[in-house]
N, C-alpha and C. Protein backbone atom coordinates (compact mmCIF):
# COMPACT_ATOMS: atom_id res chain seq x y z
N UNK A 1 0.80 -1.18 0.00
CA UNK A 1 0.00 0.00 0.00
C UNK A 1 0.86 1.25 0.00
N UNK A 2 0.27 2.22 0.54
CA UNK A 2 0.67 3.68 0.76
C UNK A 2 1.98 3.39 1.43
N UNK A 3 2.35 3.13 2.35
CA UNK A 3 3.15 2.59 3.32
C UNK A 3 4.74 2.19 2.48
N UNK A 4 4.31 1.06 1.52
CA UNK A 4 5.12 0.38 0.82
C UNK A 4 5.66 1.31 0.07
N UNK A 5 4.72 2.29 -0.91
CA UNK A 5 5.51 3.08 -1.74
C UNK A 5 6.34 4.22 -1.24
N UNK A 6 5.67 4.98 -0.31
CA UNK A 6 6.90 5.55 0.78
C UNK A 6 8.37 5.15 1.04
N UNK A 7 8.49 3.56 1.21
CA UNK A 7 9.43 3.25 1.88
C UNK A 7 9.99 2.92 0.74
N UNK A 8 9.66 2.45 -0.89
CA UNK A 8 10.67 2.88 -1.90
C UNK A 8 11.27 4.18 -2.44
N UNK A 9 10.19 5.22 -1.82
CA UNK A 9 10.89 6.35 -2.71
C UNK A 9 12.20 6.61 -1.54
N UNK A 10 12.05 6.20 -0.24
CA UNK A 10 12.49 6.80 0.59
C UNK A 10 14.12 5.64 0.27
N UNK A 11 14.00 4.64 -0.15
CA UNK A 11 14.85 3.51 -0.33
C UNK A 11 15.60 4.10 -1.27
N UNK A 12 14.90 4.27 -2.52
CA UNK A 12 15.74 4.28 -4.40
C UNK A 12 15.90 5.67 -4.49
N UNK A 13 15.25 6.71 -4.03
CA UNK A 13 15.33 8.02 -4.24
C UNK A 13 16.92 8.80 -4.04
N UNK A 14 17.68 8.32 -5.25
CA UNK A 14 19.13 8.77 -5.24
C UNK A 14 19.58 9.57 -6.26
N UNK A 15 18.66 10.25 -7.37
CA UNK A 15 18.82 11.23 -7.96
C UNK A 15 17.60 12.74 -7.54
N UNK A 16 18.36 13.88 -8.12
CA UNK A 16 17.06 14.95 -8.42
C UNK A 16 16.18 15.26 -8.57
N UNK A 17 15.02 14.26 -9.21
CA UNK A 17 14.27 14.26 -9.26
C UNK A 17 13.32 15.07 -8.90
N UNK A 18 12.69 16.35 -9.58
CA UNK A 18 11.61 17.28 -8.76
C UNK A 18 10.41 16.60 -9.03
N UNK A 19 9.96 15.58 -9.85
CA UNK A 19 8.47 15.09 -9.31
C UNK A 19 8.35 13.50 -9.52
N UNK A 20 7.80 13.09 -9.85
CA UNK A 20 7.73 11.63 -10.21
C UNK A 20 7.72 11.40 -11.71
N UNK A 21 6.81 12.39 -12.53
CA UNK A 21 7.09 12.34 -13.77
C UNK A 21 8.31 12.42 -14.39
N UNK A 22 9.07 13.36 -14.11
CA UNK A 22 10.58 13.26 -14.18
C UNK A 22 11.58 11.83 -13.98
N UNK A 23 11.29 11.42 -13.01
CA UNK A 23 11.58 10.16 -12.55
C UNK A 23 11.04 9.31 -13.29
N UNK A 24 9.76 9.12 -13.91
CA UNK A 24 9.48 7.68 -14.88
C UNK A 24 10.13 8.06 -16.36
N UNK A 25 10.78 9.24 -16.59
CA UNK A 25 11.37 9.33 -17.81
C UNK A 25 12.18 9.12 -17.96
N UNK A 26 13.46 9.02 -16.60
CA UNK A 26 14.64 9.27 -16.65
C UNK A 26 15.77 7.97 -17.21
N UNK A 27 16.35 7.75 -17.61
CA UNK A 27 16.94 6.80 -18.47
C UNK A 27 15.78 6.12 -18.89
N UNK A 28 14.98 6.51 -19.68
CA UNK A 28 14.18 5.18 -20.53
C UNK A 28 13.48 5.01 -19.18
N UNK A 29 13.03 5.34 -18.13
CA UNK A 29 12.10 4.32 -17.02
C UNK A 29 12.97 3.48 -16.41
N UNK A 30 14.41 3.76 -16.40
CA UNK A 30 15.05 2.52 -16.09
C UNK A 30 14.41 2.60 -14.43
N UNK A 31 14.79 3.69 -13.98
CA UNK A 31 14.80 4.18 -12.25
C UNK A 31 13.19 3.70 -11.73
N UNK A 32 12.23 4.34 -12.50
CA UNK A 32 10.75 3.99 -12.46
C UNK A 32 10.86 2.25 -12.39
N UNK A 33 11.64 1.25 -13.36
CA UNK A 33 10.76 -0.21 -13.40
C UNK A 33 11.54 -0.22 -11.80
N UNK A 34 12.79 -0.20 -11.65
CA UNK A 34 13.62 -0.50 -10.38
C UNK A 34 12.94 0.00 -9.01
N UNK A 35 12.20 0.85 -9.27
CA UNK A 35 10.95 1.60 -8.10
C UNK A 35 9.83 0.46 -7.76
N UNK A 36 9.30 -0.11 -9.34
CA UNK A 36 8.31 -1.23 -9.54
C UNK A 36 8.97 -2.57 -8.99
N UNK A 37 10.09 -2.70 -9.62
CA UNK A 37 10.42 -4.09 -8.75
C UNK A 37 10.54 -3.84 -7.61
N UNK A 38 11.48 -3.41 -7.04
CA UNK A 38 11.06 -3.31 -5.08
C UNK A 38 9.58 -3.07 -5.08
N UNK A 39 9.31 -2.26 -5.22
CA UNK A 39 7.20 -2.44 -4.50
C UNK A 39 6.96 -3.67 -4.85
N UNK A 40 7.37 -4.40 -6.03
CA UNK A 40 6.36 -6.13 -5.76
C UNK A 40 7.15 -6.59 -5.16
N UNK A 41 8.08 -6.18 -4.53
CA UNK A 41 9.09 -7.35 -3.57
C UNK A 41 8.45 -7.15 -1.90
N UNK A 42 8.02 -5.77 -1.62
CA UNK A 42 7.02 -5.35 -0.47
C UNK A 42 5.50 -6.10 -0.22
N UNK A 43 5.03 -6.33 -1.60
CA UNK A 43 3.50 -6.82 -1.39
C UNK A 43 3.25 -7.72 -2.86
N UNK A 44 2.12 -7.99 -2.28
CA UNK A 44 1.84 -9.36 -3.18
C UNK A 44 0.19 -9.45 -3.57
N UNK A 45 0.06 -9.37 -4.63
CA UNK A 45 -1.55 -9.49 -5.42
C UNK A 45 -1.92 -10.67 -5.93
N UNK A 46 -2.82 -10.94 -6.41
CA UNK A 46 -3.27 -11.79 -7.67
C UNK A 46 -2.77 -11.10 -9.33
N UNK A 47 -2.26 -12.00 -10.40
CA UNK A 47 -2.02 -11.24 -11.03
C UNK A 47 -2.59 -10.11 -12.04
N UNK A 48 -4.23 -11.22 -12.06
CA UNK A 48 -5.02 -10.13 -12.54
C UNK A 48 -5.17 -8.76 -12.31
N UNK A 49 -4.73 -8.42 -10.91
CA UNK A 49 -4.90 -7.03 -10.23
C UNK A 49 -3.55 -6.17 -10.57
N UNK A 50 -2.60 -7.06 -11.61
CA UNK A 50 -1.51 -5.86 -11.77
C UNK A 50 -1.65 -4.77 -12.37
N UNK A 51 -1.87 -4.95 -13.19
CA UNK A 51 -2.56 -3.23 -14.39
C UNK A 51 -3.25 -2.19 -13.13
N UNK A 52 -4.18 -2.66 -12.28
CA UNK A 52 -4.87 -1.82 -11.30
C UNK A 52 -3.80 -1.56 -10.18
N UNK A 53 -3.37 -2.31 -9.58
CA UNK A 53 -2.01 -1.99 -8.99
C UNK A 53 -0.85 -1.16 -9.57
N UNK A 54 -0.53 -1.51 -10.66
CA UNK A 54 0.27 -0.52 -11.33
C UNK A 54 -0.37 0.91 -10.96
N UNK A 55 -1.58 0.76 -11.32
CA UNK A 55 -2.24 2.53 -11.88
C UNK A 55 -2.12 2.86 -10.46
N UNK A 56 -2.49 2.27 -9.40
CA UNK A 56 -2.43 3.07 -8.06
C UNK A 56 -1.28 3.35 -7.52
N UNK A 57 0.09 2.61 -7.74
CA UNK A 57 1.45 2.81 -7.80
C UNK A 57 1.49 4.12 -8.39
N UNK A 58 1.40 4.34 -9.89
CA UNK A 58 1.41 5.81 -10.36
C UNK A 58 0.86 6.86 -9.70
N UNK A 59 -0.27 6.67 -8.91
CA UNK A 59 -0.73 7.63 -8.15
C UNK A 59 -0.31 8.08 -7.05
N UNK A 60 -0.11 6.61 -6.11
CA UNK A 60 0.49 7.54 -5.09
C UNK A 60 2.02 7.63 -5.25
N UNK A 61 2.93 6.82 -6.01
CA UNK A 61 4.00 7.80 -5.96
C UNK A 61 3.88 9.05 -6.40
N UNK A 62 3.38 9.26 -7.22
CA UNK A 62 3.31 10.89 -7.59
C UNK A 62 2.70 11.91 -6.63
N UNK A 63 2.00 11.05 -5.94
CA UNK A 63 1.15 11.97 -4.89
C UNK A 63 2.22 12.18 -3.36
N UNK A 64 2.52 11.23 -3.23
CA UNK A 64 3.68 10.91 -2.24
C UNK A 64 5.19 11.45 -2.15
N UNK A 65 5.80 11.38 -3.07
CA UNK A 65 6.68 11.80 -3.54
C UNK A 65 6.93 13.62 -3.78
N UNK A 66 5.56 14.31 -4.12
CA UNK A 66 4.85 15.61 -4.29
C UNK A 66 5.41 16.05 -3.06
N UNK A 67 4.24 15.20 -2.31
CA UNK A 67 4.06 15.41 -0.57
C UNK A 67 5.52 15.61 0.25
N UNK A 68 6.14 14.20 -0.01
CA UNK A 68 7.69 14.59 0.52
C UNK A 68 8.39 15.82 -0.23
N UNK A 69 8.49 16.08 -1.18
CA UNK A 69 9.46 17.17 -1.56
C UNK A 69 8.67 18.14 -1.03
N UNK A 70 7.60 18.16 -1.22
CA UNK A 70 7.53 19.77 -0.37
C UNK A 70 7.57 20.17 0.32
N UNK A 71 7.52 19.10 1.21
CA UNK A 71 7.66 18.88 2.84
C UNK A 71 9.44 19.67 3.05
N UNK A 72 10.25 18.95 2.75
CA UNK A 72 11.52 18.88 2.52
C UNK A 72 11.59 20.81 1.96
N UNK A 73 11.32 20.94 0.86
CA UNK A 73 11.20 22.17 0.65
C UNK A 73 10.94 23.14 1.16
N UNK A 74 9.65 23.23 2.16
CA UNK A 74 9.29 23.94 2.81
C UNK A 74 10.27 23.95 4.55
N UNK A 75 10.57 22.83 4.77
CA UNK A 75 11.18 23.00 6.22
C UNK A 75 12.83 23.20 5.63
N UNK A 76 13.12 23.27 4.54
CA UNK A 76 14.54 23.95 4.00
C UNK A 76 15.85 23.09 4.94
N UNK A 77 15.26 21.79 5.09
CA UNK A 77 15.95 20.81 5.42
C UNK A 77 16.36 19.53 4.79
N UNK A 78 17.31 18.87 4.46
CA UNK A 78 17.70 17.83 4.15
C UNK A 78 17.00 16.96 4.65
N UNK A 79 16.23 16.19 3.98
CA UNK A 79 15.90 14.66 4.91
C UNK A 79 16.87 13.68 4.63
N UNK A 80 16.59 12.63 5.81
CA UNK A 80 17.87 11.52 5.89
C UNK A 80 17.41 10.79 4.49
N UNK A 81 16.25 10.85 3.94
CA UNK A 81 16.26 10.20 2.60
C UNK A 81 17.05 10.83 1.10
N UNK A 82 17.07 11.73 1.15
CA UNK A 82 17.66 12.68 0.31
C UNK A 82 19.29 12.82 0.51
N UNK A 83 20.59 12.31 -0.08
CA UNK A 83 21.41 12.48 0.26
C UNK A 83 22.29 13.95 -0.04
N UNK A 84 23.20 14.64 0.64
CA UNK A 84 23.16 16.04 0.48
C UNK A 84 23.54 16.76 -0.93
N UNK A 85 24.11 15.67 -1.60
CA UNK A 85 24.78 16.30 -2.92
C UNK A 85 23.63 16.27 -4.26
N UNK A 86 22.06 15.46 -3.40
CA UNK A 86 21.32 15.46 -4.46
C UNK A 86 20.15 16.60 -3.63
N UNK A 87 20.53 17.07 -2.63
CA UNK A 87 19.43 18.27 -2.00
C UNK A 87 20.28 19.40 -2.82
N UNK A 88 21.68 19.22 -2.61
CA UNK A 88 22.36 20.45 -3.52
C UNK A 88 21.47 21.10 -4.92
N UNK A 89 21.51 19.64 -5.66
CA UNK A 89 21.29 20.25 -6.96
C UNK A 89 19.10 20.69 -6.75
N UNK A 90 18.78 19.85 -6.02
CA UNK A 90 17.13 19.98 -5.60
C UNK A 90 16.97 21.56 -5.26
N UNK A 91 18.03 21.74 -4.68
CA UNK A 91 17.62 23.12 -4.25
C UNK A 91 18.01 24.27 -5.46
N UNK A 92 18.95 24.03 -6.17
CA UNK A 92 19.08 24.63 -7.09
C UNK A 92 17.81 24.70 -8.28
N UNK A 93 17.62 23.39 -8.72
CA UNK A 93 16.04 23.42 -9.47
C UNK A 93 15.55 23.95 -8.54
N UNK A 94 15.01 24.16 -7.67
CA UNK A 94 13.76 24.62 -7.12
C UNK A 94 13.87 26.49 -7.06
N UNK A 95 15.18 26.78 -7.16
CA UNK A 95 15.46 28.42 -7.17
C UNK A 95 15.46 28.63 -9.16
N UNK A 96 15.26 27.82 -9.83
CA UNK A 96 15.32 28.03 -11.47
C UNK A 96 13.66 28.88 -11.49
N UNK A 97 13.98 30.02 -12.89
CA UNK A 97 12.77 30.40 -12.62
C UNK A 97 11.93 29.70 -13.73
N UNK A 98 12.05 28.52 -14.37
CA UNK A 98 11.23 27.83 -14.60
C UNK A 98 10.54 26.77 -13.31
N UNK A 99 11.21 26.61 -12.74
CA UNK A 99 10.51 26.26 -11.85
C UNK A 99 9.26 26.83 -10.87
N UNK A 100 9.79 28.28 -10.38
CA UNK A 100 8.90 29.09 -9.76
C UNK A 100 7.87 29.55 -10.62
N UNK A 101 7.85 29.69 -12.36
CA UNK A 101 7.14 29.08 -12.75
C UNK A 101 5.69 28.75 -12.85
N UNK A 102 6.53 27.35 -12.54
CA UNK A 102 5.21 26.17 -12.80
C UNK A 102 4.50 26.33 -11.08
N UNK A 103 5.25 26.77 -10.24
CA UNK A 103 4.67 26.59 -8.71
C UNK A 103 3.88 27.67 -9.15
N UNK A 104 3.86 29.22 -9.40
CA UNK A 104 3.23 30.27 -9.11
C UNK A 104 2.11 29.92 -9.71
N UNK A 105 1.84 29.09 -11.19
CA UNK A 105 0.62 28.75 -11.90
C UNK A 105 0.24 27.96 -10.94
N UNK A 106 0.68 26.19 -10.32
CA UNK A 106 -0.20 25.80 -9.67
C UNK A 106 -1.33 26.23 -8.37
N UNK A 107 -0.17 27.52 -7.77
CA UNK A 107 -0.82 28.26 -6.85
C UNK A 107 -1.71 29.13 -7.46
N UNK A 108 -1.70 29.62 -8.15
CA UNK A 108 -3.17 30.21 -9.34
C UNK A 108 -3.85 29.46 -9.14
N UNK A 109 -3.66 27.98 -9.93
CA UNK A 109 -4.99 27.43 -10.26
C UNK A 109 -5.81 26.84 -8.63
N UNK A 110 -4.94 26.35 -7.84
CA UNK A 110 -5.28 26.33 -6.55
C UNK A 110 -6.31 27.46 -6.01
N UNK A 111 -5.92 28.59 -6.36
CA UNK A 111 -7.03 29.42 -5.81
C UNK A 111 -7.91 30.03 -6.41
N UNK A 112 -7.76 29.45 -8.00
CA UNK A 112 -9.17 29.82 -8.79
C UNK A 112 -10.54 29.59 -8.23
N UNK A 113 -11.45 30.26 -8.63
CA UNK A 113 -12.63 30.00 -7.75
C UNK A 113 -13.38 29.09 -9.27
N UNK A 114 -12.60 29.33 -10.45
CA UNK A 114 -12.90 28.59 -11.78
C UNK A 114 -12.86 26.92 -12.16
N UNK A 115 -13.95 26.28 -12.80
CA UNK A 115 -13.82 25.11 -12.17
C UNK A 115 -14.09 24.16 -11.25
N UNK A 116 -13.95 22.75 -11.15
CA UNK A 116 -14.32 21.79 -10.17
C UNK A 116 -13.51 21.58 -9.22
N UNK A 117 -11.98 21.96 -9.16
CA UNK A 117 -11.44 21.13 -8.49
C UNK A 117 -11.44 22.05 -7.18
N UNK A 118 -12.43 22.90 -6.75
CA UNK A 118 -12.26 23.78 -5.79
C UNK A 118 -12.91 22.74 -4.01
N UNK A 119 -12.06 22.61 -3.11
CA UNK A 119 -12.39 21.67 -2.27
C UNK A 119 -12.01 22.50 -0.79
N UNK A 120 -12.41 23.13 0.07
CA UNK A 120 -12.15 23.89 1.06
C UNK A 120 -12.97 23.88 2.10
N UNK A 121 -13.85 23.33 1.78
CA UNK A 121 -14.60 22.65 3.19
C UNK A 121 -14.50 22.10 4.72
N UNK A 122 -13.33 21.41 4.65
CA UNK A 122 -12.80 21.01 5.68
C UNK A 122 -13.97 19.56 5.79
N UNK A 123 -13.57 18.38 6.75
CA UNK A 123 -14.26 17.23 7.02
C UNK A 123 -15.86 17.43 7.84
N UNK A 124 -16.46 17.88 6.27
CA UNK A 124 -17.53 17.64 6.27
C UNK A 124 -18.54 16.91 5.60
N UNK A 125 -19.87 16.37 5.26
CA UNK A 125 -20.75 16.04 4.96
C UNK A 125 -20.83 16.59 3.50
N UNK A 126 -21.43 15.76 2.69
CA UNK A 126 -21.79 17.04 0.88
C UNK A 126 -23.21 17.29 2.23
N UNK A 127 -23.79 16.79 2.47
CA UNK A 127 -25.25 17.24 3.26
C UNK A 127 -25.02 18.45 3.59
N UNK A 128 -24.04 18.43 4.70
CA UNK A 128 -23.45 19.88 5.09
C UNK A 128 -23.61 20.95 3.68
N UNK A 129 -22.48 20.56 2.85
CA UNK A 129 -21.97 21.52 2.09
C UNK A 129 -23.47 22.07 1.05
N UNK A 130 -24.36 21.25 0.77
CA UNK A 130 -25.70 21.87 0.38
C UNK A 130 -26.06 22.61 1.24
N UNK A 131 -26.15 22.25 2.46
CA UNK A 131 -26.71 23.37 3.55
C UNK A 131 -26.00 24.92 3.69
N UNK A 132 -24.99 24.59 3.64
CA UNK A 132 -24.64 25.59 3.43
C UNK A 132 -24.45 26.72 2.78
N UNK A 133 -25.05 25.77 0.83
CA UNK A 133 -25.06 26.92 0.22
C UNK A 133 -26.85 27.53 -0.43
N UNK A 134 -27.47 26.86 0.40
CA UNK A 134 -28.45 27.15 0.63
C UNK A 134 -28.89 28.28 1.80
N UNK A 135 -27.86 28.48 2.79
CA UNK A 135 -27.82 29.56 3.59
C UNK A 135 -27.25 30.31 3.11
């Protein structure tokens, strides 16, 4: 699960990498299948369920992986997963202004009021959230 893919990025994660997409490109996918083999060495399916397993692999590493770098980014600390000569160059992409960038758009679209993907509710009910916009 969630768990498992954590503990590969946190395992194989020995280049630059600023997202995961980057990472399934990088030599041909070599780094990406080597990500895939350790996770099936963590857990075990039926094989019919690989294609669906795969797709949720893609998700949460990308989602996970997101999560840790920004984490990392934001507390402007090295994690023990990250070794320092690859936070070197991390931090350097992350000061490129293509990079700042692509952050300043996602923070746009984040606070567009345009669109579906607007979610700010906090852990509530949709019941709630009709009620509310009915008040």
């Amino acid at each position: 699960g969630t768990n498992a893919v954590t503990a590969v990025l946190r395992e194989k994660f020995k280049h630059p990498w600023t997202t995961w997409g980057v990472m399934k490109k990088d030599k041909d996918g070599l780094y990406f299948r080597r990500f895939w083999q350790m996770f099936r060495t963590k857990c075990t399916w039926r094989e019919q369920h690989t294609s669906a397993i795969l797709a949720s692999f893609h998700d949460r590493g990308s989602h996970n992986l997101g999560d840790m770098l920004g984490r990392a980014r934001r507390n402007k600390k090295c994690p023990k997963w990250i070794g320092e000569n690859v936070w070197k160059i991390l931090e350097d992409e992350w000061k490129k202004p293509e990079y700042q960038a692509i952050c300043a758009q996602a923070k746009t679209n984040r606070d567009s009021e345009n669109g579906g993907c607007i979610h700010r509710g906090g852990c509530i009910t949709i019941g709630q959230h009709k009620e509310r916009m009915v008040n």
